[in-house]
PDB file of N, CA and C in Angstrom:
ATOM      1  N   UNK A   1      13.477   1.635 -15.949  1.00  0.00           N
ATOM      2  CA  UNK A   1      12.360   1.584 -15.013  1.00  0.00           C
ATOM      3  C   UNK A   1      12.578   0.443 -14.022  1.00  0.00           C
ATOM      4  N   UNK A   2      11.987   0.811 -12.834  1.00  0.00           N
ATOM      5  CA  UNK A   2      12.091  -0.334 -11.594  1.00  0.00           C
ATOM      6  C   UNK A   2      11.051  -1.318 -11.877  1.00  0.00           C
ATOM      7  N   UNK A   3      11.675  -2.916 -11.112  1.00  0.00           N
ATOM      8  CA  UNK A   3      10.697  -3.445 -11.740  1.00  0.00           C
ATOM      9  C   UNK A   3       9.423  -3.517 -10.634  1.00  0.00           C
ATOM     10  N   UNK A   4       7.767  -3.754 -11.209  1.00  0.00           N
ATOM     11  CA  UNK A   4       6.858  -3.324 -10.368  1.00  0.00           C
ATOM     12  C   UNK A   4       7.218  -3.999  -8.925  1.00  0.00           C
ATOM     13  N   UNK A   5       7.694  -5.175  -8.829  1.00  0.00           N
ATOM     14  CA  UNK A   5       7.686  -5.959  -7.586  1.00  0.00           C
ATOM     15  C   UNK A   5       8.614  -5.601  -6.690  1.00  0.00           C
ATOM     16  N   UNK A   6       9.724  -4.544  -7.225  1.00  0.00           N
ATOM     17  CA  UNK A   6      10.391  -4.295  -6.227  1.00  0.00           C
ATOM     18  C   UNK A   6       9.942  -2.427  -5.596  1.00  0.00           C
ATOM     19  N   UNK A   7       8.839  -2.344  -6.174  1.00  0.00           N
ATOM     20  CA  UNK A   7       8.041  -1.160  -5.665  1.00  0.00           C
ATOM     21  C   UNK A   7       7.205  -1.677  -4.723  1.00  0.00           C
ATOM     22  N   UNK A   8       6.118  -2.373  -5.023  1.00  0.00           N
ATOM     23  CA  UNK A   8       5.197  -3.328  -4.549  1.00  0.00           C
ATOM     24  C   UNK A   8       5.599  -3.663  -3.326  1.00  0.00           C
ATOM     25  N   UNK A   9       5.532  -3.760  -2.112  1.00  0.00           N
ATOM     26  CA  UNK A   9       6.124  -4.781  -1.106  1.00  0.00           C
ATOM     27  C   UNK A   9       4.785  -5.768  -0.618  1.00  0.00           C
ATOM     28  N   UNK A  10       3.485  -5.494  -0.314  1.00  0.00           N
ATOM     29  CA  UNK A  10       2.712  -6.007   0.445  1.00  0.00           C
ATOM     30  C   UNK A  10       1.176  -5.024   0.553  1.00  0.00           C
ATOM     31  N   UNK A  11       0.268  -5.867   0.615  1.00  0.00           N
ATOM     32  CA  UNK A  11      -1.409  -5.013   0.811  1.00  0.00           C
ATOM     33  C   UNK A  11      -0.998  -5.060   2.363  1.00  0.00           C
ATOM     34  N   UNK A  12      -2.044  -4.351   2.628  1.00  0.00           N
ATOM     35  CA  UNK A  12      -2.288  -4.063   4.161  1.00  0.00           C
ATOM     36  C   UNK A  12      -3.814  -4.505   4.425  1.00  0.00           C
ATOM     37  N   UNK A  13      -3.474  -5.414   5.140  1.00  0.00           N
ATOM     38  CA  UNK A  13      -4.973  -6.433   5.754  1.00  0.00           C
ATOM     39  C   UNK A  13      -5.686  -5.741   6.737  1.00  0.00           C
ATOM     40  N   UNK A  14      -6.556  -5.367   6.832  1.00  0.00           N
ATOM     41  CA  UNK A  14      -6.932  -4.697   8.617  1.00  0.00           C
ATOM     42  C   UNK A  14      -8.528  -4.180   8.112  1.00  0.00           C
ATOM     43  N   UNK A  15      -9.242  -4.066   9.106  1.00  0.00           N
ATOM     44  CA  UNK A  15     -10.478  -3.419   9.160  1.00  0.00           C
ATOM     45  C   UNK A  15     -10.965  -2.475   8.377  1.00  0.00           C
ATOM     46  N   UNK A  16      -9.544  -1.266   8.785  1.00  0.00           N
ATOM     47  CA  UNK A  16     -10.186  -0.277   7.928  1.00  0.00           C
ATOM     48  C   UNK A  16      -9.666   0.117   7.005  1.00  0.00           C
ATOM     49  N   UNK A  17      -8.370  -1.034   6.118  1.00  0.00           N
ATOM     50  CA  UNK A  17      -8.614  -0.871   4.152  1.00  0.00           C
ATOM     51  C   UNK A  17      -9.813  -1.691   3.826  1.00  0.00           C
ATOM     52  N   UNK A  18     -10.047  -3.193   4.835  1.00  0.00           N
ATOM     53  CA  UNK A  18     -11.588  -3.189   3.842  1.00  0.00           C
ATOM     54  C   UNK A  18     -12.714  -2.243   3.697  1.00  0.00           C
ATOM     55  N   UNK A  19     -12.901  -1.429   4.984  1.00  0.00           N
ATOM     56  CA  UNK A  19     -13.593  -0.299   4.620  1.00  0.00           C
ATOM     57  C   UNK A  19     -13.366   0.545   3.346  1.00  0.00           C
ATOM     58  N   UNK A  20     -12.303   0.542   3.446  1.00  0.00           N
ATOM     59  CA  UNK A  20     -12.220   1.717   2.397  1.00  0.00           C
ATOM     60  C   UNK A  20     -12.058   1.008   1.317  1.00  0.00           C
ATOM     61  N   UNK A  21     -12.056  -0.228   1.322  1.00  0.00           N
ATOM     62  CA  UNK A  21     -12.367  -1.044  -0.411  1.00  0.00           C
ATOM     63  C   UNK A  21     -13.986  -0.693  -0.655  1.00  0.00           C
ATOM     64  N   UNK A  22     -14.800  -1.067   0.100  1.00  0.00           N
ATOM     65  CA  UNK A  22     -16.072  -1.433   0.059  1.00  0.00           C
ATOM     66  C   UNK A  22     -16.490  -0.004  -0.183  1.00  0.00           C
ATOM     67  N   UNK A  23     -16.307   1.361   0.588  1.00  0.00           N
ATOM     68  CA  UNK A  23     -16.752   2.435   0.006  1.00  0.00           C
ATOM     69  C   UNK A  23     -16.115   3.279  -0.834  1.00  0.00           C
ATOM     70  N   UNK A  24     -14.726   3.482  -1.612  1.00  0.00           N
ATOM     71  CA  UNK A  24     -14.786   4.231  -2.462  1.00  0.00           C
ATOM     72  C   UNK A  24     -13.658   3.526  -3.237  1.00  0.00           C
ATOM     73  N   UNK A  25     -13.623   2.258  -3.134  1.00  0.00           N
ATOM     74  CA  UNK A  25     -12.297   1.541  -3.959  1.00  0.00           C
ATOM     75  C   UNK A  25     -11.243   1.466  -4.214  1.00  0.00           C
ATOM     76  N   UNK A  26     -10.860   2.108  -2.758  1.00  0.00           N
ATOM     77  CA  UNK A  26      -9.118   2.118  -2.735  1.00  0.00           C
ATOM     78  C   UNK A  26      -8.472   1.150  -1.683  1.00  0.00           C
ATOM     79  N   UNK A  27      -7.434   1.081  -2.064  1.00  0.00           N
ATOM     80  CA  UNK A  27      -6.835  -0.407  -1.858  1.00  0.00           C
ATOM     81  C   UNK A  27      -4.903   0.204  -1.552  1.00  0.00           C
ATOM     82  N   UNK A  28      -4.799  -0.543  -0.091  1.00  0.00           N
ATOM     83  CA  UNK A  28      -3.450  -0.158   0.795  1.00  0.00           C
ATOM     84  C   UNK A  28      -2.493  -1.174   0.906  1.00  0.00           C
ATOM     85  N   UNK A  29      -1.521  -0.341   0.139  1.00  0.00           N
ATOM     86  CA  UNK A  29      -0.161  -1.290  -0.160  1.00  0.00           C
ATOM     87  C   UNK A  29       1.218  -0.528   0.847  1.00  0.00           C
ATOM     88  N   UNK A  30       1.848  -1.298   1.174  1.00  0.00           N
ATOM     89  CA  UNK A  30       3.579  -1.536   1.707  1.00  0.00           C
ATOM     90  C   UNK A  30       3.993  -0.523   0.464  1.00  0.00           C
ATOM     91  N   UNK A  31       5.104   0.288   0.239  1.00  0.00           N
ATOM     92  CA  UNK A  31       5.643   0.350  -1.194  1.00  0.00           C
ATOM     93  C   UNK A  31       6.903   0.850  -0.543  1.00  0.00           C
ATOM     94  N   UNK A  32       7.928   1.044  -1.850  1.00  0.00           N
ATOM     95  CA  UNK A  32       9.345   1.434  -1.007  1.00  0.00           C
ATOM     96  C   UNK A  32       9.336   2.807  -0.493  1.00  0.00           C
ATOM     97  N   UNK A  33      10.495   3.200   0.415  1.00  0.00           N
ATOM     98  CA  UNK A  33      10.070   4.399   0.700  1.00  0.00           C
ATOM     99  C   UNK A  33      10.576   5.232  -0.466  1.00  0.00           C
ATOM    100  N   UNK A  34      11.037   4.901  -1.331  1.00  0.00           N
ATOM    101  CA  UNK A  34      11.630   5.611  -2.148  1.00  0.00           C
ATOM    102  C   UNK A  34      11.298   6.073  -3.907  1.00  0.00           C
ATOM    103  N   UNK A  35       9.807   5.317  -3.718  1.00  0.00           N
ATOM    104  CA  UNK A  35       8.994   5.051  -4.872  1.00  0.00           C
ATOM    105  C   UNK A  35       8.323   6.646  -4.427  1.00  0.00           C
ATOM    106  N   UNK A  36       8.294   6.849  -5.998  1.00  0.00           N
ATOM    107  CA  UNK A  36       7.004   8.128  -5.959  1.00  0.00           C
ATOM    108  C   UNK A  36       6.012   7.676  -6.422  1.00  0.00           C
ATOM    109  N   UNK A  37       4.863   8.542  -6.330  1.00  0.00           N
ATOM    110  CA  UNK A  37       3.496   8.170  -6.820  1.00  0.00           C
ATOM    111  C   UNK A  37       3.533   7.768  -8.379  1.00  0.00           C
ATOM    112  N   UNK A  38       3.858   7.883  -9.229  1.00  0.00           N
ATOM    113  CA  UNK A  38       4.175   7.868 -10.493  1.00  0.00           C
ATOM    114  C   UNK A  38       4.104   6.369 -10.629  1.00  0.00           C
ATOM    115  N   UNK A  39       5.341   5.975 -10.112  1.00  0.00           N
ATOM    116  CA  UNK A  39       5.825   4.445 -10.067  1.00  0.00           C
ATOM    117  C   UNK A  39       5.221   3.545  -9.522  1.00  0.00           C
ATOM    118  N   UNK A  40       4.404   4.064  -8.181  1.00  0.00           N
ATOM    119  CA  UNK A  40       3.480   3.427  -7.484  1.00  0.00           C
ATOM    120  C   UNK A  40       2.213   3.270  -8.689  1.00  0.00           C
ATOM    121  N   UNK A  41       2.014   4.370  -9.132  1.00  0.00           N
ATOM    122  CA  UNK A  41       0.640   4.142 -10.421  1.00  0.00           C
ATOM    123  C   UNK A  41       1.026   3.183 -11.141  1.00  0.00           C
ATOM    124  N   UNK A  42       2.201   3.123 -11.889  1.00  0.00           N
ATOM    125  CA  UNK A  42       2.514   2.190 -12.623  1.00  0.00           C
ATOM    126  C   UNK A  42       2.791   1.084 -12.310  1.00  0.00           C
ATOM    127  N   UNK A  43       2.605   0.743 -10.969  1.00  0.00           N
ATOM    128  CA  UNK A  43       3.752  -0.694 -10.714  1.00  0.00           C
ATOM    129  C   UNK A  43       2.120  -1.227 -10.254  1.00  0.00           C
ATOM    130  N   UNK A  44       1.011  -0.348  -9.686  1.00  0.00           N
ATOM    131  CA  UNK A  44       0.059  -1.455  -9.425  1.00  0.00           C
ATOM    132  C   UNK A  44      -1.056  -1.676 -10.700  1.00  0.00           C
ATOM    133  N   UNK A  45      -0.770  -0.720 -11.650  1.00  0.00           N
ATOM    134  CA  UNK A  45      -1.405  -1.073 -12.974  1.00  0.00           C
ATOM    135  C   UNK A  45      -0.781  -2.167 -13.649  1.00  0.00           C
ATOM    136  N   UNK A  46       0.682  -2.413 -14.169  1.00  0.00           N
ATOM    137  CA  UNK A  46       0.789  -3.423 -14.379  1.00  0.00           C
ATOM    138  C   UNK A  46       0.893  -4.877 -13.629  1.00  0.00           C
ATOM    139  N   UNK A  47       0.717  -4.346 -12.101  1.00  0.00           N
ATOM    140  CA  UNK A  47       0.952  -5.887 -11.234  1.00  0.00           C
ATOM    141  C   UNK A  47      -0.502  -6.461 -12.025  1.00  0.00           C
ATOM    142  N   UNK A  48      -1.174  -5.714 -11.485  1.00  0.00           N
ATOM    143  CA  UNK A  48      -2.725  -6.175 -11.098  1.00  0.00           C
ATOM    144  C   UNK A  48      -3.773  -5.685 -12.309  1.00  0.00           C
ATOM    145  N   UNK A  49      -2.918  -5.458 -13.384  1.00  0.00           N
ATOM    146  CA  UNK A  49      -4.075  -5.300 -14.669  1.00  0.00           C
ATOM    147  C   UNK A  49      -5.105  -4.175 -14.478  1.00  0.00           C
ATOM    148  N   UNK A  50      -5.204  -3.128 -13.858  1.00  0.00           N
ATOM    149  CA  UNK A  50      -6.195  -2.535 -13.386  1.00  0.00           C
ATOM    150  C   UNK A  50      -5.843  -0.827 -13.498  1.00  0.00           C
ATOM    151  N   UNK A  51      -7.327   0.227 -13.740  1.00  0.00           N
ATOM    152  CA  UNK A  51      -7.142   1.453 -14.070  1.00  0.00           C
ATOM    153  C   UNK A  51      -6.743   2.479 -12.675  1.00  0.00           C
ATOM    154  N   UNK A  52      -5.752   2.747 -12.326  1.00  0.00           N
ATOM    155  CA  UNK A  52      -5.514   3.881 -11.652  1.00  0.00           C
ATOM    156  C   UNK A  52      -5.760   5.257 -11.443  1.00  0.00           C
ATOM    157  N   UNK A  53      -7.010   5.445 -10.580  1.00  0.00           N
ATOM    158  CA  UNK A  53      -7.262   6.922 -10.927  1.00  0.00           C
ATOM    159  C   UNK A  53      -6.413   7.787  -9.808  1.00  0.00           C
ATOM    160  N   UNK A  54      -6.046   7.532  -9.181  1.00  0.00           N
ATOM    161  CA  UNK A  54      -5.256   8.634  -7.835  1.00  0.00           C
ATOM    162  C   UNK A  54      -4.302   7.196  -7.253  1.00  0.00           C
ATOM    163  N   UNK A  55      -3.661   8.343  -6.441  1.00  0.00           N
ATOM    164  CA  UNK A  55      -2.692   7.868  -5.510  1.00  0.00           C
ATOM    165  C   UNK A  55      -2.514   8.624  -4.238  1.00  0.00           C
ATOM    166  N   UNK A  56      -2.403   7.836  -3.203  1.00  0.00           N
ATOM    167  CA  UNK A  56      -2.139   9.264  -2.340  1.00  0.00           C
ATOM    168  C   UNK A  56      -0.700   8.459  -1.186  1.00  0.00           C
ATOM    169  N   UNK A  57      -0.113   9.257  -0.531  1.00  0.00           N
ATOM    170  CA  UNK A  57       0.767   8.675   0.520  1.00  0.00           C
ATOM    171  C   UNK A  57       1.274   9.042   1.602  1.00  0.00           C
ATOM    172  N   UNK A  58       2.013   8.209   2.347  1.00  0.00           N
ATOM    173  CA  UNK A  58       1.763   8.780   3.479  1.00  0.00           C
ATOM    174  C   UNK A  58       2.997   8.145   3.986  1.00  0.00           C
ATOM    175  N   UNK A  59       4.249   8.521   4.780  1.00  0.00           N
ATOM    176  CA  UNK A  59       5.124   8.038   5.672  1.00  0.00           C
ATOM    177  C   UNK A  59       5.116   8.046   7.005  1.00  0.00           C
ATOM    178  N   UNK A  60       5.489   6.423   7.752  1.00  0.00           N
ATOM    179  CA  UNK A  60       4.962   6.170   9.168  1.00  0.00           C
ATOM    180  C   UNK A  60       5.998   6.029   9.321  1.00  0.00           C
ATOM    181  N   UNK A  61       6.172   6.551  10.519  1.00  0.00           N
ATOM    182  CA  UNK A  61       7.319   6.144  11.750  1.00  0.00           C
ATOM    183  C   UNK A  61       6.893   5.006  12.445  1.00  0.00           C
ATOM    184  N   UNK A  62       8.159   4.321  12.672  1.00  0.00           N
ATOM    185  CA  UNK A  62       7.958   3.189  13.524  1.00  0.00           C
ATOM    186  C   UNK A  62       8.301   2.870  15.357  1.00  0.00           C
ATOM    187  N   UNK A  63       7.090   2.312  16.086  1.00  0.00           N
ATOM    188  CA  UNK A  63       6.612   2.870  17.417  1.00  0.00           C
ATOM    189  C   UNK A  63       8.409   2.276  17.772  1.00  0.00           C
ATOM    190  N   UNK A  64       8.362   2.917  19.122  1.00  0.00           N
ATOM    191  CA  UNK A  64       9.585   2.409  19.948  1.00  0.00           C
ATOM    192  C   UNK A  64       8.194   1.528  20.974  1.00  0.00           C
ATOM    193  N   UNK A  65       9.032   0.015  20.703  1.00  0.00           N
ATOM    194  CA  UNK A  65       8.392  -0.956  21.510  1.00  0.00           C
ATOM    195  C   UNK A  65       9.756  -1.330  22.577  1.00  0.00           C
ATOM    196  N   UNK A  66       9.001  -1.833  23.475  1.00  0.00           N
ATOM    197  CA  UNK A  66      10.052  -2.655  25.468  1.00  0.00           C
ATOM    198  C   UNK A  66       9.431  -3.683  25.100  1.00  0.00           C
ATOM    199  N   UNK A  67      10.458  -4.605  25.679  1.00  0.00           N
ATOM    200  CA  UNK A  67      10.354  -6.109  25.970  1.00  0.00           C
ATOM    201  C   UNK A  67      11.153  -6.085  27.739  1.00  0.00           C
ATOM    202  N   UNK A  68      10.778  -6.031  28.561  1.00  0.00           N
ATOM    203  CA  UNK A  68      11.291  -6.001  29.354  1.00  0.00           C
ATOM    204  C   UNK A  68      12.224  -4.420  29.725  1.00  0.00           C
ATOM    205  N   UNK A  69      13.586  -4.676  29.540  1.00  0.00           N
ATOM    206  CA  UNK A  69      14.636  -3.839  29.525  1.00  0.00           C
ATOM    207  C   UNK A  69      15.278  -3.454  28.168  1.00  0.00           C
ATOM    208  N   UNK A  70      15.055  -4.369  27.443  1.00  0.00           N
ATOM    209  CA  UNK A  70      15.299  -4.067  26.424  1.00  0.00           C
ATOM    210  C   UNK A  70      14.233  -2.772  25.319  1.00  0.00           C
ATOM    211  N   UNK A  71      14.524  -2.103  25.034  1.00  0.00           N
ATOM    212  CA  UNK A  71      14.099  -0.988  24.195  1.00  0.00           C
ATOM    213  C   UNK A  71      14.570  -1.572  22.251  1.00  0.00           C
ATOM    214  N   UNK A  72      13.171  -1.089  21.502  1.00  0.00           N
ATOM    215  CA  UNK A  72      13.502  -1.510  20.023  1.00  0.00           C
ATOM    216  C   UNK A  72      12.559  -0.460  19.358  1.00  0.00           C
ATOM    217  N   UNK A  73      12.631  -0.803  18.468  1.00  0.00           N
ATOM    218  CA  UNK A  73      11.684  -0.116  17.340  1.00  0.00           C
ATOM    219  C   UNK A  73      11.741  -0.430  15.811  1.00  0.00           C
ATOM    220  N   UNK A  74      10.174  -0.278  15.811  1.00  0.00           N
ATOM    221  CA  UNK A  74       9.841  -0.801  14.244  1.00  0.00           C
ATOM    222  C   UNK A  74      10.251  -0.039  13.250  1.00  0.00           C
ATOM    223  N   UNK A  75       9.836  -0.817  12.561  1.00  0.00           N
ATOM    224  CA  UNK A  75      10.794   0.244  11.013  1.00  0.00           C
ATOM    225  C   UNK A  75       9.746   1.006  10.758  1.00  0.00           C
ATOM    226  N   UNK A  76      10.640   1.818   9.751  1.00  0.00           N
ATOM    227  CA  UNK A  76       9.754   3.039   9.663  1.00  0.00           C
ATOM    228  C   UNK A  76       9.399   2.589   8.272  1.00  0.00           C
ATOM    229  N   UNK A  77       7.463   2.509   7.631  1.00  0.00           N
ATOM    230  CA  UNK A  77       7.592   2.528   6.277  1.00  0.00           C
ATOM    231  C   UNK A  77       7.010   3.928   5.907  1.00  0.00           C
ATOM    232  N   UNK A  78       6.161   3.351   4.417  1.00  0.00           N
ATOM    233  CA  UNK A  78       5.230   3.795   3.482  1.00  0.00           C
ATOM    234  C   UNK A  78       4.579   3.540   3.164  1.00  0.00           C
ATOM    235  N   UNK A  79       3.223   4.358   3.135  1.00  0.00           N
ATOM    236  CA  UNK A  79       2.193   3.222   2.556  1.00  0.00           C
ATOM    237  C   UNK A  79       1.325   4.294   1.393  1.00  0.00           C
ATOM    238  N   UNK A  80       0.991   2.960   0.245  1.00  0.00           N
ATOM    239  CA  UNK A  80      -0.266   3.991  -0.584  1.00  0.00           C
ATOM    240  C   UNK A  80      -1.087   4.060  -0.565  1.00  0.00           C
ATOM    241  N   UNK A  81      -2.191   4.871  -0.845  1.00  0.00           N
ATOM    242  CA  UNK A  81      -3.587   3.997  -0.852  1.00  0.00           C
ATOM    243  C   UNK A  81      -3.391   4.293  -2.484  1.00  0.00           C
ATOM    244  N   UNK A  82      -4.360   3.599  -2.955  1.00  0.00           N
ATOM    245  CA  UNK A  82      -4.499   3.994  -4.819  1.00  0.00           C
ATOM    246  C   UNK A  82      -5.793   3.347  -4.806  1.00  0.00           C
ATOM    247  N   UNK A  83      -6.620   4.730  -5.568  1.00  0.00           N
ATOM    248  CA  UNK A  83      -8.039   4.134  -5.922  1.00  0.00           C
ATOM    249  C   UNK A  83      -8.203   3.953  -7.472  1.00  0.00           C
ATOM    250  N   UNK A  84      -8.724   3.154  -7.563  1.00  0.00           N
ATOM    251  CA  UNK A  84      -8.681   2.376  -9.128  1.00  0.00           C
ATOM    252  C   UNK A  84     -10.583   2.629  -9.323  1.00  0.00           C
ATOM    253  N   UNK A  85     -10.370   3.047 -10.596  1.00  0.00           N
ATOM    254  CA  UNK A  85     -11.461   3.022 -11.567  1.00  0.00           C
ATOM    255  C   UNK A  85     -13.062   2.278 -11.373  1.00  0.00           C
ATOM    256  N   UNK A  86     -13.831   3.259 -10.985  1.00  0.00           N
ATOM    257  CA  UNK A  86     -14.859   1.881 -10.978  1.00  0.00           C
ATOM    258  C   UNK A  86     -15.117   0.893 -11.836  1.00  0.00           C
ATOM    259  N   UNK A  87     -15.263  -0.377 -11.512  1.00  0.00           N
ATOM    260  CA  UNK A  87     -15.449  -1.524 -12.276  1.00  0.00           C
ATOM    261  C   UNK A  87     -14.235  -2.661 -11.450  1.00  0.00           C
ATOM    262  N   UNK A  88     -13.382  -2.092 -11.314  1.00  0.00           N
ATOM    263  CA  UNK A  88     -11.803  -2.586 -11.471  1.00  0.00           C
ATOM    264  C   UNK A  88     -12.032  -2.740  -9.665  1.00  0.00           C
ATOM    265  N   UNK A  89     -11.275  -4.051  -9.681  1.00  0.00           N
ATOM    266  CA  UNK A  89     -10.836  -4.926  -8.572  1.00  0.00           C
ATOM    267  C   UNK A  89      -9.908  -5.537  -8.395  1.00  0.00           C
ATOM    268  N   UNK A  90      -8.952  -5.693  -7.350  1.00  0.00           N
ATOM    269  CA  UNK A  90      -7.959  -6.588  -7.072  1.00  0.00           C
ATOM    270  C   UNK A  90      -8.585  -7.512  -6.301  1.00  0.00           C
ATOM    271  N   UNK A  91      -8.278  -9.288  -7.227  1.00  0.00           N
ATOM    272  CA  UNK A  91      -8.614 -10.233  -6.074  1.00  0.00           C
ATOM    273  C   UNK A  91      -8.207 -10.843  -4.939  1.00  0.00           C
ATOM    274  N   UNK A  92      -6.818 -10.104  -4.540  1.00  0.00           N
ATOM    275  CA  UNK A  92      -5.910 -10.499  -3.320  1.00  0.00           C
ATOM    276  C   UNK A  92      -6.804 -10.217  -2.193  1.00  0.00           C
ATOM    277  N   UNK A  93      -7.455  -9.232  -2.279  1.00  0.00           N
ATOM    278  CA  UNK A  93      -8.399  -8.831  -1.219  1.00  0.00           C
ATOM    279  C   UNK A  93      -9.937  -9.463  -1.019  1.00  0.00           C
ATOM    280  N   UNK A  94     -10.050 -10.067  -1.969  1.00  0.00           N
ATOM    281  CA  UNK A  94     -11.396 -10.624  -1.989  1.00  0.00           C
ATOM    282  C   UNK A  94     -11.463 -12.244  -0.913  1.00  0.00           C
ATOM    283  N   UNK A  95     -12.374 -12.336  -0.684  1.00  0.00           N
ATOM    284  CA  UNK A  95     -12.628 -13.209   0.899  1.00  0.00           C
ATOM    285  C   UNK A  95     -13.190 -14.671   0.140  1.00  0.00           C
TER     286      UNK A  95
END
């Protein structure tokens, strides 16, 4: 088995995962692109001690940004959402 942290990469801070903490308790992570939901269940149950009821996911392309003349572009990730059990909280997100 992989270990959880190298599934794990990062939460996603922004407006609207706190929304979606506050109404139905799911919570948006970075993960590899190469993790399935499975591993994703498992890697944020044992990061974060907590009951996993779903998973869902989604792959983003990354924008083509200009700086001038120069042309680039972001990487492309993955992201999960995973809603955990009522009761159950991660405190990375808490203010």
């Amino acid at each position: 088995m992989k270990n959880p942290r190298d599934i794990i990469f990062e939460p996603i801070v922004s407006e609207k995962s706190y929304d979606l903490i506050d109404a139905t308790n799911t919570y948006t992570f970075v993960v590899d692109r190469r993790a399935n939901k499975t591993e994703i269940k498992q890697a944020v149950a044992s990061i974060f001690d907590v009951t996993v009821v779903s998973v869902y996911t989604m792959n983003r392309k990354g924008k083509l940004k200009r700086t001038g003349y120069v042309l680039g572009k972001r990487r492309d990730n993955k992201r999960a959402l995973v809603k955990l059990a009522d009761g159950d909280k991660i405190d990375i997100f808490e203010v």
